[in-house]
C-alpha atoms as a PDB file:
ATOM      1  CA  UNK A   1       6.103 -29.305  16.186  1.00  0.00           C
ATOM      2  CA  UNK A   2       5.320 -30.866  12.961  1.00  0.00           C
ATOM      3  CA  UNK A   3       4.192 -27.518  11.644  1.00  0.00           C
ATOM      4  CA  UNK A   4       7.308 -26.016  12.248  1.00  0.00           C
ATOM      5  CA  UNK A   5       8.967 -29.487  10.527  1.00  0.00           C
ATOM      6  CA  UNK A   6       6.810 -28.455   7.568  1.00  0.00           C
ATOM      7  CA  UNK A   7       8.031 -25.189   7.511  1.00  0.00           C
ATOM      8  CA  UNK A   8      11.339 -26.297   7.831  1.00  0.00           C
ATOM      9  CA  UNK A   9      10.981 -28.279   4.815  1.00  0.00           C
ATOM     10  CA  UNK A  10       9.474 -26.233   2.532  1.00  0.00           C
ATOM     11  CA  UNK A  11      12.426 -23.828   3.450  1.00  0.00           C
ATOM     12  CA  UNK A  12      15.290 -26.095   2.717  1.00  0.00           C
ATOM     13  CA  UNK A  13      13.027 -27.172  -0.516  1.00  0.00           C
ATOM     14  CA  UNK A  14      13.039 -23.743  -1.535  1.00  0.00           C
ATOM     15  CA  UNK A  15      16.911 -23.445  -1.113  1.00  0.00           C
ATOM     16  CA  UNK A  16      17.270 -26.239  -2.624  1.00  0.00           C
ATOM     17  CA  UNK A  17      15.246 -24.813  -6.387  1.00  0.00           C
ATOM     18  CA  UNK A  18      17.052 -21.504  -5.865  1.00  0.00           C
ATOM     19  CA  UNK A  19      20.381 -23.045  -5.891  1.00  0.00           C
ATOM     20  CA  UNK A  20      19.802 -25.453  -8.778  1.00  0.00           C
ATOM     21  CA  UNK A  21      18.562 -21.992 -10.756  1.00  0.00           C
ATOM     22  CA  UNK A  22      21.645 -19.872  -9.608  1.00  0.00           C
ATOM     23  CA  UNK A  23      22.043 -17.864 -12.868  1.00  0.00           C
ATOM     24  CA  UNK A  24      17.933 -17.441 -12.924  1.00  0.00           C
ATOM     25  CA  UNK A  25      17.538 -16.282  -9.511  1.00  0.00           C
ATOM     26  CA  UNK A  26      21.166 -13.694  -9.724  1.00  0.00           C
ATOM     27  CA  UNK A  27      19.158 -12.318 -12.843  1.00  0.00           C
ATOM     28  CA  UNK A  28      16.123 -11.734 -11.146  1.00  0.00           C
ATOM     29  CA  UNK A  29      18.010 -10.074  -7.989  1.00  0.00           C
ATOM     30  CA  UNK A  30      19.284  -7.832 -10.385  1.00  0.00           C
ATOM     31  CA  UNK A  31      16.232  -6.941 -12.019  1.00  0.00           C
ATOM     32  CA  UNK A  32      14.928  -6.542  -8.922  1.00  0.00           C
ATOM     33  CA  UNK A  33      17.432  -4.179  -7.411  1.00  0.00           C
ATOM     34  CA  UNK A  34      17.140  -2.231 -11.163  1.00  0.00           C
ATOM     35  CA  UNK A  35      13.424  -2.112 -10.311  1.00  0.00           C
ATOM     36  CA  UNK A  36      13.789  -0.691  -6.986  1.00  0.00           C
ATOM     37  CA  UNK A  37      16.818   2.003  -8.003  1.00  0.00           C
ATOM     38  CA  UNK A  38      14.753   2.942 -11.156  1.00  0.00           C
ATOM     39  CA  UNK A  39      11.246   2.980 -10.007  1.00  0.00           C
ATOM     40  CA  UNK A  40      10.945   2.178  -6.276  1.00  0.00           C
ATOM     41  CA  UNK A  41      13.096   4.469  -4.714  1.00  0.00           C
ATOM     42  CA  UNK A  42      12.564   7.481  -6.757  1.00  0.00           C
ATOM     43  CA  UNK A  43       9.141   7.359  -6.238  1.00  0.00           C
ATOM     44  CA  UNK A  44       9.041   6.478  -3.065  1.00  0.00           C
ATOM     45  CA  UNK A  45      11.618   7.632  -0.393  1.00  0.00           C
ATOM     46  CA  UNK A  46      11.302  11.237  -0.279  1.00  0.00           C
ATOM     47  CA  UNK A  47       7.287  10.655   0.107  1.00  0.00           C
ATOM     48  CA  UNK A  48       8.733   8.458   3.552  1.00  0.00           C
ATOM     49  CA  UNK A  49      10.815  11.666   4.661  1.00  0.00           C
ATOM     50  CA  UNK A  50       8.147  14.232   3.882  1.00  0.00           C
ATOM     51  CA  UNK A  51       5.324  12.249   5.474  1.00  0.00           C
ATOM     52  CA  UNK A  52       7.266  11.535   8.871  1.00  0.00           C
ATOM     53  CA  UNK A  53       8.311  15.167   8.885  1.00  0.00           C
ATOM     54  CA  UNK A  54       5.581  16.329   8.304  1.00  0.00           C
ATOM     55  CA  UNK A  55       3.817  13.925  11.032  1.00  0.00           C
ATOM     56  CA  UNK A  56       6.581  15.153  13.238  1.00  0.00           C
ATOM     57  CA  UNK A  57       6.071  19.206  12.559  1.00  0.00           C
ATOM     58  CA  UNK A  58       2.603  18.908  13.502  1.00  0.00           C
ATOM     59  CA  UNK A  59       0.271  18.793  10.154  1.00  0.00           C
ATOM     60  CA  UNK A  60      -2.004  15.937  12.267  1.00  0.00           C
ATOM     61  CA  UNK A  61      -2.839  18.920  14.942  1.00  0.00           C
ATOM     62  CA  UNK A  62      -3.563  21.428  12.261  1.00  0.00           C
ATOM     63  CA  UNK A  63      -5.729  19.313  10.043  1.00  0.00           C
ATOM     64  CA  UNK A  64      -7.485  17.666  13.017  1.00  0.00           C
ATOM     65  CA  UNK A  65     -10.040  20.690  13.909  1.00  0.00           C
ATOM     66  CA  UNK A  66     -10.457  21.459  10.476  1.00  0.00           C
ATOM     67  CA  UNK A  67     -11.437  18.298   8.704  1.00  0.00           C
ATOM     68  CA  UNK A  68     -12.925  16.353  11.460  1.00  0.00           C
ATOM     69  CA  UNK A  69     -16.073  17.600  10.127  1.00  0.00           C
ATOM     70  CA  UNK A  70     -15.677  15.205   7.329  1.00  0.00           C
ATOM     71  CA  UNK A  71     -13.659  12.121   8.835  1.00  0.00           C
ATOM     72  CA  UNK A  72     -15.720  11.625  11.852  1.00  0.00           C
ATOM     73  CA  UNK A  73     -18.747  11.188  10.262  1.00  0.00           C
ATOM     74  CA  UNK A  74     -17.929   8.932   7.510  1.00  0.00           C
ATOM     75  CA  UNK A  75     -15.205   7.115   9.150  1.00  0.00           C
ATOM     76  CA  UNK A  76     -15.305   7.086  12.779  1.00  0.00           C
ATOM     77  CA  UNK A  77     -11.632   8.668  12.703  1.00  0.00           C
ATOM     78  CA  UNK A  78     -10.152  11.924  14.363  1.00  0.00           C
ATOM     79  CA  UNK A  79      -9.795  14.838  11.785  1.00  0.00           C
ATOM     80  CA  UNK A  80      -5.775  13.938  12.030  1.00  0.00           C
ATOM     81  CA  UNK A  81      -5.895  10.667  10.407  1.00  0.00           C
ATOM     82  CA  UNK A  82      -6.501  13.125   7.366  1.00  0.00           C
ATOM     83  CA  UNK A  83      -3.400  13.381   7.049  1.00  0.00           C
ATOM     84  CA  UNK A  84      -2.310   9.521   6.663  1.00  0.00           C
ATOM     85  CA  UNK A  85      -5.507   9.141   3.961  1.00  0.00           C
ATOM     86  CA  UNK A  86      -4.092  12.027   1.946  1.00  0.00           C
ATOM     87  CA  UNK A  87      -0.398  11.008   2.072  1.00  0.00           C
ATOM     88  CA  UNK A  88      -1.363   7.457   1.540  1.00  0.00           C
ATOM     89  CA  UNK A  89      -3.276   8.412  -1.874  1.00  0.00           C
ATOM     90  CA  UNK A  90      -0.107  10.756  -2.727  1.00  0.00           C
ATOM     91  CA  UNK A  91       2.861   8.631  -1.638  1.00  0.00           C
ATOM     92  CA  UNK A  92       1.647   5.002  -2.377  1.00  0.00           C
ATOM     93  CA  UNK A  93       2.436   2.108  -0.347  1.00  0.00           C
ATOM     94  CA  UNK A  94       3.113   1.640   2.371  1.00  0.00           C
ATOM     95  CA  UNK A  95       2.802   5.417   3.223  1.00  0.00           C
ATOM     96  CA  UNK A  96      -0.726   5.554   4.407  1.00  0.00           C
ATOM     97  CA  UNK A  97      -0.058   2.830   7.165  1.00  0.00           C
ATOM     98  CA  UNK A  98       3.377   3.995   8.305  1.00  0.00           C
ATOM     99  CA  UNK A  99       2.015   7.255   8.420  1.00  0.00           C
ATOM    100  CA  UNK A 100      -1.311   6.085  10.446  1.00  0.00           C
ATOM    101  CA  UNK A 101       1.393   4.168  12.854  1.00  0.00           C
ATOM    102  CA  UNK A 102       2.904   7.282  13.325  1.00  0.00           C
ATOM    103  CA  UNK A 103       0.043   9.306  14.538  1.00  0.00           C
ATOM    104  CA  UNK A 104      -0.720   6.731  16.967  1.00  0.00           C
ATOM    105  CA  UNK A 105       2.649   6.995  18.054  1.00  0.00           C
ATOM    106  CA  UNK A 106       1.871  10.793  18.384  1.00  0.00           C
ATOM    107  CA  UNK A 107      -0.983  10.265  20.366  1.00  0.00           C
ATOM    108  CA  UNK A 108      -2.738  12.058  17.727  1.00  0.00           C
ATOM    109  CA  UNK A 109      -5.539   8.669  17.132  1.00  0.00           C
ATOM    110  CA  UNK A 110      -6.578   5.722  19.284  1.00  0.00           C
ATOM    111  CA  UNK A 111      -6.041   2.865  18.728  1.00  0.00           C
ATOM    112  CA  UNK A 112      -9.094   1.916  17.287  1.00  0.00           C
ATOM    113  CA  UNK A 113      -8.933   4.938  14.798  1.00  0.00           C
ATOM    114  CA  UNK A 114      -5.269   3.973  13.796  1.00  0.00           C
ATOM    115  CA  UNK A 115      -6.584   0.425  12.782  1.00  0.00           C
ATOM    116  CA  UNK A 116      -9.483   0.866  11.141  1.00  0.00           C
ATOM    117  CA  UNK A 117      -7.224   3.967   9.088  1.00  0.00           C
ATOM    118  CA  UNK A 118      -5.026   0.903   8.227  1.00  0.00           C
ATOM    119  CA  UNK A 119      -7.876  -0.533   6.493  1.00  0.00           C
ATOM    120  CA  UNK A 120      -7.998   1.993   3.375  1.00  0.00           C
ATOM    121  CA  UNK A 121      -5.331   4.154   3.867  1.00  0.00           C
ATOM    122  CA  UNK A 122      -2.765   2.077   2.441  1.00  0.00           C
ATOM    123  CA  UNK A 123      -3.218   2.777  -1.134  1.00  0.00           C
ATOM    124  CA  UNK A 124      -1.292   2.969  -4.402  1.00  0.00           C
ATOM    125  CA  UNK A 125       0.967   5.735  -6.682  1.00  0.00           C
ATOM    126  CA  UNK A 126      -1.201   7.359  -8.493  1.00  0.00           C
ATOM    127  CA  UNK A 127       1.716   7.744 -11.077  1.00  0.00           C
ATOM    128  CA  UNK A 128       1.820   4.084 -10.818  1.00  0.00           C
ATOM    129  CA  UNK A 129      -1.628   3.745 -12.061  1.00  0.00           C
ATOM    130  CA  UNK A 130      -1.385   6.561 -14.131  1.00  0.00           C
ATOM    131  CA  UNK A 131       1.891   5.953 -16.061  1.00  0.00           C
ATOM    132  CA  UNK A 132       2.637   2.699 -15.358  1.00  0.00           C
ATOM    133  CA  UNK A 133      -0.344   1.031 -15.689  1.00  0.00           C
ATOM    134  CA  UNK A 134      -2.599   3.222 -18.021  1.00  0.00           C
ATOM    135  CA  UNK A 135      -0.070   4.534 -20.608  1.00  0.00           C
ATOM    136  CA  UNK A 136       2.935   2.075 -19.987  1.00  0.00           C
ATOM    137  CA  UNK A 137       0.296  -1.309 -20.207  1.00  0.00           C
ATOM    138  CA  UNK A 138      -2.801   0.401 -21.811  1.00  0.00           C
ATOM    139  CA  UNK A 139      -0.999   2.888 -23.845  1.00  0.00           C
ATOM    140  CA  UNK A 140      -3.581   5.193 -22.934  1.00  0.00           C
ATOM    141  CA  UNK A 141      -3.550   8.397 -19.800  1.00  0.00           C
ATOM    142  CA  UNK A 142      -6.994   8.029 -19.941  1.00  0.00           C
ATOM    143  CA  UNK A 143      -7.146   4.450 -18.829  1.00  0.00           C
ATOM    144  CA  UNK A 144      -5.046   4.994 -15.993  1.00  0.00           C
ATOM    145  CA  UNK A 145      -6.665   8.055 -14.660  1.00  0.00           C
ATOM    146  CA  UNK A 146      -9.909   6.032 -14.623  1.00  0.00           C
ATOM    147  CA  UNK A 147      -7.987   3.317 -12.500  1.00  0.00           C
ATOM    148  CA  UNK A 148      -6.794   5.845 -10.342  1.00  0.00           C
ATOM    149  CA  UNK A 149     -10.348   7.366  -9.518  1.00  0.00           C
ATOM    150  CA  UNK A 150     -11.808   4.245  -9.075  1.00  0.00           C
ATOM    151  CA  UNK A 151      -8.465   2.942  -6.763  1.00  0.00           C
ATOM    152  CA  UNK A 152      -9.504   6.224  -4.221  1.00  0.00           C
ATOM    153  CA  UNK A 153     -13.507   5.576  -4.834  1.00  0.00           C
ATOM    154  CA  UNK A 154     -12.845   2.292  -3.475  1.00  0.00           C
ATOM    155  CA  UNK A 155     -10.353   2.895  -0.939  1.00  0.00           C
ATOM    156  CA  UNK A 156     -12.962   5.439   0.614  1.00  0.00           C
ATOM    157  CA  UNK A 157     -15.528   2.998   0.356  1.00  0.00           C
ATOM    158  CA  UNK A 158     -13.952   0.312   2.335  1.00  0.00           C
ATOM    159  CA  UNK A 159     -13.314   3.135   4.866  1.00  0.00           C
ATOM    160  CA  UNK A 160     -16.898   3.651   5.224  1.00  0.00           C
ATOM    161  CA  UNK A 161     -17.311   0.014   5.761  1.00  0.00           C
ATOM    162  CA  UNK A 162     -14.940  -0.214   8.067  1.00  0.00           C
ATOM    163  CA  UNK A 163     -16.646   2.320  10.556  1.00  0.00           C
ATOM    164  CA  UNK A 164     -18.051  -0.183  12.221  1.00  0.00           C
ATOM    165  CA  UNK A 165     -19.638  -0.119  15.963  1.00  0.00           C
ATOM    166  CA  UNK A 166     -17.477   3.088  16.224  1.00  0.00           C
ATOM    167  CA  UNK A 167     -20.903   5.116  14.948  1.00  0.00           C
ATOM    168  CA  UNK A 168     -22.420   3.970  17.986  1.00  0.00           C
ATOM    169  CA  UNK A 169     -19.464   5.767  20.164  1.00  0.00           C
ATOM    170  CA  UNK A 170     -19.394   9.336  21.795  1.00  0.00           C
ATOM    171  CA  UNK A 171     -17.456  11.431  19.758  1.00  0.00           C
ATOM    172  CA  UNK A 172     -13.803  11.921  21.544  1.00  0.00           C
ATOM    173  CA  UNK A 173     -13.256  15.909  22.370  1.00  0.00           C
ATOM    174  CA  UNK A 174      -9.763  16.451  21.930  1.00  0.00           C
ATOM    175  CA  UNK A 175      -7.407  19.725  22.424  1.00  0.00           C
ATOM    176  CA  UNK A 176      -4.922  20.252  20.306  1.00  0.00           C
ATOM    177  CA  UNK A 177      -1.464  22.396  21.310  1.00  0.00           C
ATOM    178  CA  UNK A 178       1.018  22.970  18.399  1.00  0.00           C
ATOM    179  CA  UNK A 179       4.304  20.784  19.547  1.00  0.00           C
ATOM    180  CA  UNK A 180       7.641  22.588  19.797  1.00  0.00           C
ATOM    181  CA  UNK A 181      10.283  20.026  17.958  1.00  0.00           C
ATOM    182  CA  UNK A 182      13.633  21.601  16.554  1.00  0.00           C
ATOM    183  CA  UNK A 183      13.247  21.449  12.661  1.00  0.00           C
ATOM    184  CA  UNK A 184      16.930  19.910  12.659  1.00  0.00           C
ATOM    185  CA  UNK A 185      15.757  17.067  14.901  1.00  0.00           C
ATOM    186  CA  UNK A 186      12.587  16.575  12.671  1.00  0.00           C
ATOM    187  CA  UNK A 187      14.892  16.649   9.667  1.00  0.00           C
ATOM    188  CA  UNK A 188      17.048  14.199  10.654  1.00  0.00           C
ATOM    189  CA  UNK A 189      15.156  11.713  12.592  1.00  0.00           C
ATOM    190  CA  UNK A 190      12.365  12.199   9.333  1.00  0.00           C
ATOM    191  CA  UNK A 191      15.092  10.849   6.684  1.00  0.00           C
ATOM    192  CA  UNK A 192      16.654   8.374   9.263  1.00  0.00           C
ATOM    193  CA  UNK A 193      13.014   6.363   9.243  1.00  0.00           C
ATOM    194  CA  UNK A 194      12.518   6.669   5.611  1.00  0.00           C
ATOM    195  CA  UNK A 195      15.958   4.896   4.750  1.00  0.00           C
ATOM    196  CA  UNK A 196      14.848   2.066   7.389  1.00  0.00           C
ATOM    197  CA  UNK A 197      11.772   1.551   5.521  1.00  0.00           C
ATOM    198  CA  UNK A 198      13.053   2.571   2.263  1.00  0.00           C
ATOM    199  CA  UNK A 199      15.580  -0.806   2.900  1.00  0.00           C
ATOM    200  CA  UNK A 200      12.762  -2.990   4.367  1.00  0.00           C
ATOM    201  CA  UNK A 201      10.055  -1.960   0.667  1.00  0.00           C
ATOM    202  CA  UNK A 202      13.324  -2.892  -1.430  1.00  0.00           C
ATOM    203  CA  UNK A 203      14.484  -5.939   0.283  1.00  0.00           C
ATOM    204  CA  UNK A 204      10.603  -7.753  -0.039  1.00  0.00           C
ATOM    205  CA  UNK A 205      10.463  -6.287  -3.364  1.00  0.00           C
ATOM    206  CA  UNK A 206      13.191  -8.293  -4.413  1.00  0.00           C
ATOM    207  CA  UNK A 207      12.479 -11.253  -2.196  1.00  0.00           C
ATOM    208  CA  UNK A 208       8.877 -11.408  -4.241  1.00  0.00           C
ATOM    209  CA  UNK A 209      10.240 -10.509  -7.815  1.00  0.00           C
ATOM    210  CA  UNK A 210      12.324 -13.664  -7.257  1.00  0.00           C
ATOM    211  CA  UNK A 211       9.915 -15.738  -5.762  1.00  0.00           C
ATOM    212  CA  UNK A 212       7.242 -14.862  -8.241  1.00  0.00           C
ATOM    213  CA  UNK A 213      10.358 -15.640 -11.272  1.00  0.00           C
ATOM    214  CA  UNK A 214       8.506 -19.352 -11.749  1.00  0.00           C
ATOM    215  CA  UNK A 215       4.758 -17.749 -11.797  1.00  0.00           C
ATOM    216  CA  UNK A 216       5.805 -15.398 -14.945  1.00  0.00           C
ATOM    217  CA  UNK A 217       6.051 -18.175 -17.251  1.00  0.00           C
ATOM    218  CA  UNK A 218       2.586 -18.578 -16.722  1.00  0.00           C
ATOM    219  CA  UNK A 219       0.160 -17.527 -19.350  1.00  0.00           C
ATOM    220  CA  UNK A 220      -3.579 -16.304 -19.815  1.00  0.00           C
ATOM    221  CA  UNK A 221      -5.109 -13.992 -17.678  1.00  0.00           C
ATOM    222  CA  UNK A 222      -5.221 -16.997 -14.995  1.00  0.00           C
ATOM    223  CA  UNK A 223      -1.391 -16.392 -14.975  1.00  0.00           C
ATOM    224  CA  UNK A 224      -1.290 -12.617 -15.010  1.00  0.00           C
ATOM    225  CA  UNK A 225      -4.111 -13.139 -11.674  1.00  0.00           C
ATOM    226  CA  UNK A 226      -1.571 -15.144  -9.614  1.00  0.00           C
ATOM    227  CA  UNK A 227       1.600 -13.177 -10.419  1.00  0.00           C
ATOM    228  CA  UNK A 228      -0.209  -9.913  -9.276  1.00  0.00           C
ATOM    229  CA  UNK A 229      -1.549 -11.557  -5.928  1.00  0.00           C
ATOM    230  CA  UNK A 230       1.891 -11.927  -5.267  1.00  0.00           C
ATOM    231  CA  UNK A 231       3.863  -8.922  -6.287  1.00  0.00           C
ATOM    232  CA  UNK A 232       2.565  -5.830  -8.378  1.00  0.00           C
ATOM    233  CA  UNK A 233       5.304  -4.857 -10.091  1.00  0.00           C
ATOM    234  CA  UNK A 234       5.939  -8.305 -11.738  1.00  0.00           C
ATOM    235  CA  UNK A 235       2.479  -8.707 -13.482  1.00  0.00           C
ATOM    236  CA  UNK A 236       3.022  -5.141 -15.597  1.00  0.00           C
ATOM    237  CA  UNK A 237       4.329  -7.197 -18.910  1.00  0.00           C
ATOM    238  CA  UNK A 238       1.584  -9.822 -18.281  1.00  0.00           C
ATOM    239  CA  UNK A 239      -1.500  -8.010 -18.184  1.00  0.00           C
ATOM    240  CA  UNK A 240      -3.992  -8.488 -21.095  1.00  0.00           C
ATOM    241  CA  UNK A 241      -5.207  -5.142 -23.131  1.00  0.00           C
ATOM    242  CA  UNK A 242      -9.514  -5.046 -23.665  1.00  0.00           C
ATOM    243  CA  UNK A 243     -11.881  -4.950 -20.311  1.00  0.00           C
ATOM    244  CA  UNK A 244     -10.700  -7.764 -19.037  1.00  0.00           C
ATOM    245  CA  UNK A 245      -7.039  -6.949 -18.642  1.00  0.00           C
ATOM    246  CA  UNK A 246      -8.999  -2.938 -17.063  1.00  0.00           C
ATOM    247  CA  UNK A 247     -10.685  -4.888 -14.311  1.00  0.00           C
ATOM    248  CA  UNK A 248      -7.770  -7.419 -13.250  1.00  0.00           C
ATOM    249  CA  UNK A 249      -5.635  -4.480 -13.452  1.00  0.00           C
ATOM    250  CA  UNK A 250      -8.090  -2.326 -10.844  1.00  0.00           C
ATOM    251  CA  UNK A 251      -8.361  -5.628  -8.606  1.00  0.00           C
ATOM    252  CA  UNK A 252      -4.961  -6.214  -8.360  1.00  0.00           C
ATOM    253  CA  UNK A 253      -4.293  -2.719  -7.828  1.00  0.00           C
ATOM    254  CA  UNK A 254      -6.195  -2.625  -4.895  1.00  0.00           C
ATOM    255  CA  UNK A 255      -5.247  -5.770  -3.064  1.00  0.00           C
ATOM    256  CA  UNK A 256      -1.808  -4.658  -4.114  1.00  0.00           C
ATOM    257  CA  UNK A 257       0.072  -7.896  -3.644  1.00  0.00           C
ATOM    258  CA  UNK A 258       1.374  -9.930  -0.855  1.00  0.00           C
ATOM    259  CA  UNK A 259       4.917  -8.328  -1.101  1.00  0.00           C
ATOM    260  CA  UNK A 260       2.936  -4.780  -0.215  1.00  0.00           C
ATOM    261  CA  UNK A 261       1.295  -6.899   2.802  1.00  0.00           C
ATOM    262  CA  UNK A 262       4.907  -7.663   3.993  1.00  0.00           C
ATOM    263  CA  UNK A 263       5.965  -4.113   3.293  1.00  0.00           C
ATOM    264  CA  UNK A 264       3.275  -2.878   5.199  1.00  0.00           C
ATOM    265  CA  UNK A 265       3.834  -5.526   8.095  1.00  0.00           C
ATOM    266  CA  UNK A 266       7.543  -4.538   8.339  1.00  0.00           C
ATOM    267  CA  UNK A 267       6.721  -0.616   8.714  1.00  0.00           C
ATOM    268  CA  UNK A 268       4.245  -1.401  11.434  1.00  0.00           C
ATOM    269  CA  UNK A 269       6.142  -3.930  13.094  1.00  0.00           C
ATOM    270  CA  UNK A 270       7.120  -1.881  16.594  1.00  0.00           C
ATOM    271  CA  UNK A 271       3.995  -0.004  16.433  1.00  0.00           C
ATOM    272  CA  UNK A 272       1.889  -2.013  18.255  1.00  0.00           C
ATOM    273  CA  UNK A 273      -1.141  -1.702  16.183  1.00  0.00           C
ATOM    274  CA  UNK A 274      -3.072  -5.087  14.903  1.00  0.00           C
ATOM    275  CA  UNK A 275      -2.526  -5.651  11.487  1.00  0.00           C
ATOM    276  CA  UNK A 276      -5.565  -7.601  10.525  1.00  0.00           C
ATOM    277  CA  UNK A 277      -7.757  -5.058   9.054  1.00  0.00           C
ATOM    278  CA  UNK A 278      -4.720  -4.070   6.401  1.00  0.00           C
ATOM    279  CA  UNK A 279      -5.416  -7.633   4.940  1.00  0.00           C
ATOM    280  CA  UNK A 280      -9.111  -7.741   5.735  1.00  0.00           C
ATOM    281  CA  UNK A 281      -9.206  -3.594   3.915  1.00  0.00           C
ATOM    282  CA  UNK A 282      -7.095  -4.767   1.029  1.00  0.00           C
ATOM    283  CA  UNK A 283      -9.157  -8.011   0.219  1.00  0.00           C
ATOM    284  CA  UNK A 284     -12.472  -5.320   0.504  1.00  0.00           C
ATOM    285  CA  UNK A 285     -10.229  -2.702  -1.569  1.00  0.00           C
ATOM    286  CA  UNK A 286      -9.775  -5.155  -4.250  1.00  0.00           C
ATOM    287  CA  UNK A 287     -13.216  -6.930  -4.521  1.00  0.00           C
ATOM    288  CA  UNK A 288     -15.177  -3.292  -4.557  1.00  0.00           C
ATOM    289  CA  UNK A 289     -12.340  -2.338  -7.283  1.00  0.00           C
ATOM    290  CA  UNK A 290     -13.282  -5.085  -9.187  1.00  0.00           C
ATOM    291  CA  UNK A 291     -16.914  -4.696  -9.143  1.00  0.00           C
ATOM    292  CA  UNK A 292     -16.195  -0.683  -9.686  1.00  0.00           C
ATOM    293  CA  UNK A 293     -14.125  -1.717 -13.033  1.00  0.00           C
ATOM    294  CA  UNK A 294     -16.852  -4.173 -13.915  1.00  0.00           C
ATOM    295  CA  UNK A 295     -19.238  -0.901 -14.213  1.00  0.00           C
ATOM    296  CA  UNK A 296     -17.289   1.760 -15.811  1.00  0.00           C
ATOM    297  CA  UNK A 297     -15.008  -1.303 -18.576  1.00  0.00           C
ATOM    298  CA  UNK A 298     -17.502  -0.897 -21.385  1.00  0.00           C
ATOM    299  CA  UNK A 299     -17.118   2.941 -21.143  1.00  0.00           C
ATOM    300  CA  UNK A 300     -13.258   3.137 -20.754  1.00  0.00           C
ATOM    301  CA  UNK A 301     -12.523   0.709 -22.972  1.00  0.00           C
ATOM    302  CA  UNK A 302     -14.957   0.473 -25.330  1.00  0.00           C
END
């Protein structure tokens, strides 16, 4: 009871500093909403429509025999959850996880294998760590290719860690039939999901860009560390150039914020799946990102 009197508390608080900085907060709503028809949507909602069709025309059976050879071993997952590690490292978040949600819907995983997928498959743009954040913030391609490689070097990594008692386990013989689904059907119920998500990224988008408003006026790298634990996006003008600003910028990256962690939570919210290895993988993601950056800083930006 008096936790939910807290709660209650810090809510009406909250209200209470968003309505004595009306004109602040509209602006940032607007920025936000710029940010998502500019940047978030573009970027993002076809890669929701061509992932679920995709999911839902069968790629998961056809990659399963043929790359199990490869995500057995090092991850303890069926050959199909190939196919929400390669669309995560395409589409950016939350692909990866909505994806892995999907082919456990699909029977296509286990449980177990859809969770421990959840752990490194959720994973940035790599235009957003190419553009964005290497030539938009470093001013250099080269940068942000080197982000990029070591974003999927540590994503894998934390997929190898996540294995887990699962190497001890038989491994599951499955047969695989192609599924007969009407390509209209698939079409339609394909875009119908990504707009759902599509309004669930761009609502806690906004929701974070506002809340992290305060947190911008913040300076130092100390400052630019605490905007980006809380939204990605809203760190881009604040990040410092040299090594430092390369290895914050590769941390962040891959814890990729807590409005990413709500993204993710919405898209997975009727799937049944536990969500406590997407924040125990991105807290991994970020600290083997960090120590990844650490190594290669002097040669990137030096």
């Amino acid at each position: 009871m008096k936790k939910k009197a807290m709660l209650c508390l810090l809510a009406a608080l909250g209200l209470a500093a968003l309505l004595a900085d009306a004109d602040g907060v509209r602006q940032s709503v607007s920025e936000a909403l710029a940010l998502c028809a500019e940047t978030v949507i573009p970027s993002q909602f076809l890669f929701l429509a061509a992932s679920s069709l995709l999911v839902s025309l069968g790629v998961g059976e056809v990659l399963a025999p043929r790359l199990e050879f490869l995500m057995w071993p090092l991850f303890r997952v069926d050959g199909a959850g190939a196919t929400a590690l390669i669309l995560g490292l395409v589409g950016g978040y939350p692909i990866g996880a909505r994806t892995a949600a999907e082919l456990y819907r699909e029977n296509l995983v286990s449980e177990a294998e859809a969770e421990r997928l959840l752990a490194f498959c959720n994973t940035a743009n790599p235009a957003f760590l190419i553009s964005v954040l290497g030539a938009g913030v470093f001013g250099s391609i080269r940068v942000g290719i080197w982000l990029w490689l070591i974003h999927v070097l540590s994503a894998l990594l934390t997929g190898i860690l996540f294995r887990g008692g699962a190497a001890r386990r038989t491994r599951p013989q499955r047969r695989y039939t192609a599924r007969a689904v009407p390509v209209s059907a698939a079409v339609v119920g394909s875009v119908r999901r990504a707009l759902e998500s599509m309004l669930n990224i761009c609502a806690f988008v906004t929701v974070f860009y506002v809340l992290a408003r305060p947190l911008r006026r913040l300076t130092g790298i100390a400052g630019a560390a605490v905007v980006g634990f809380l939204e990605l996006f809203s760190v881009i003008p604040l990040l410092p150039q040299g090594s430092a600003g390369f290895v914050l910028a590769a941390v962040l990256s891959g814890w990729g914020g807590v409005s990413v962690l709500c993204q993710t939570l919405a898209v997975l919210a009727d799937s049944g799946l536990s969500t406590r290895n997407c924040l125990i993988g991105k807290a991994a993601q970020a600290g083997i990102s960090g120590v990844l950056a650490l190594l290669a800083a002097h040669y990137v930006m030096g």
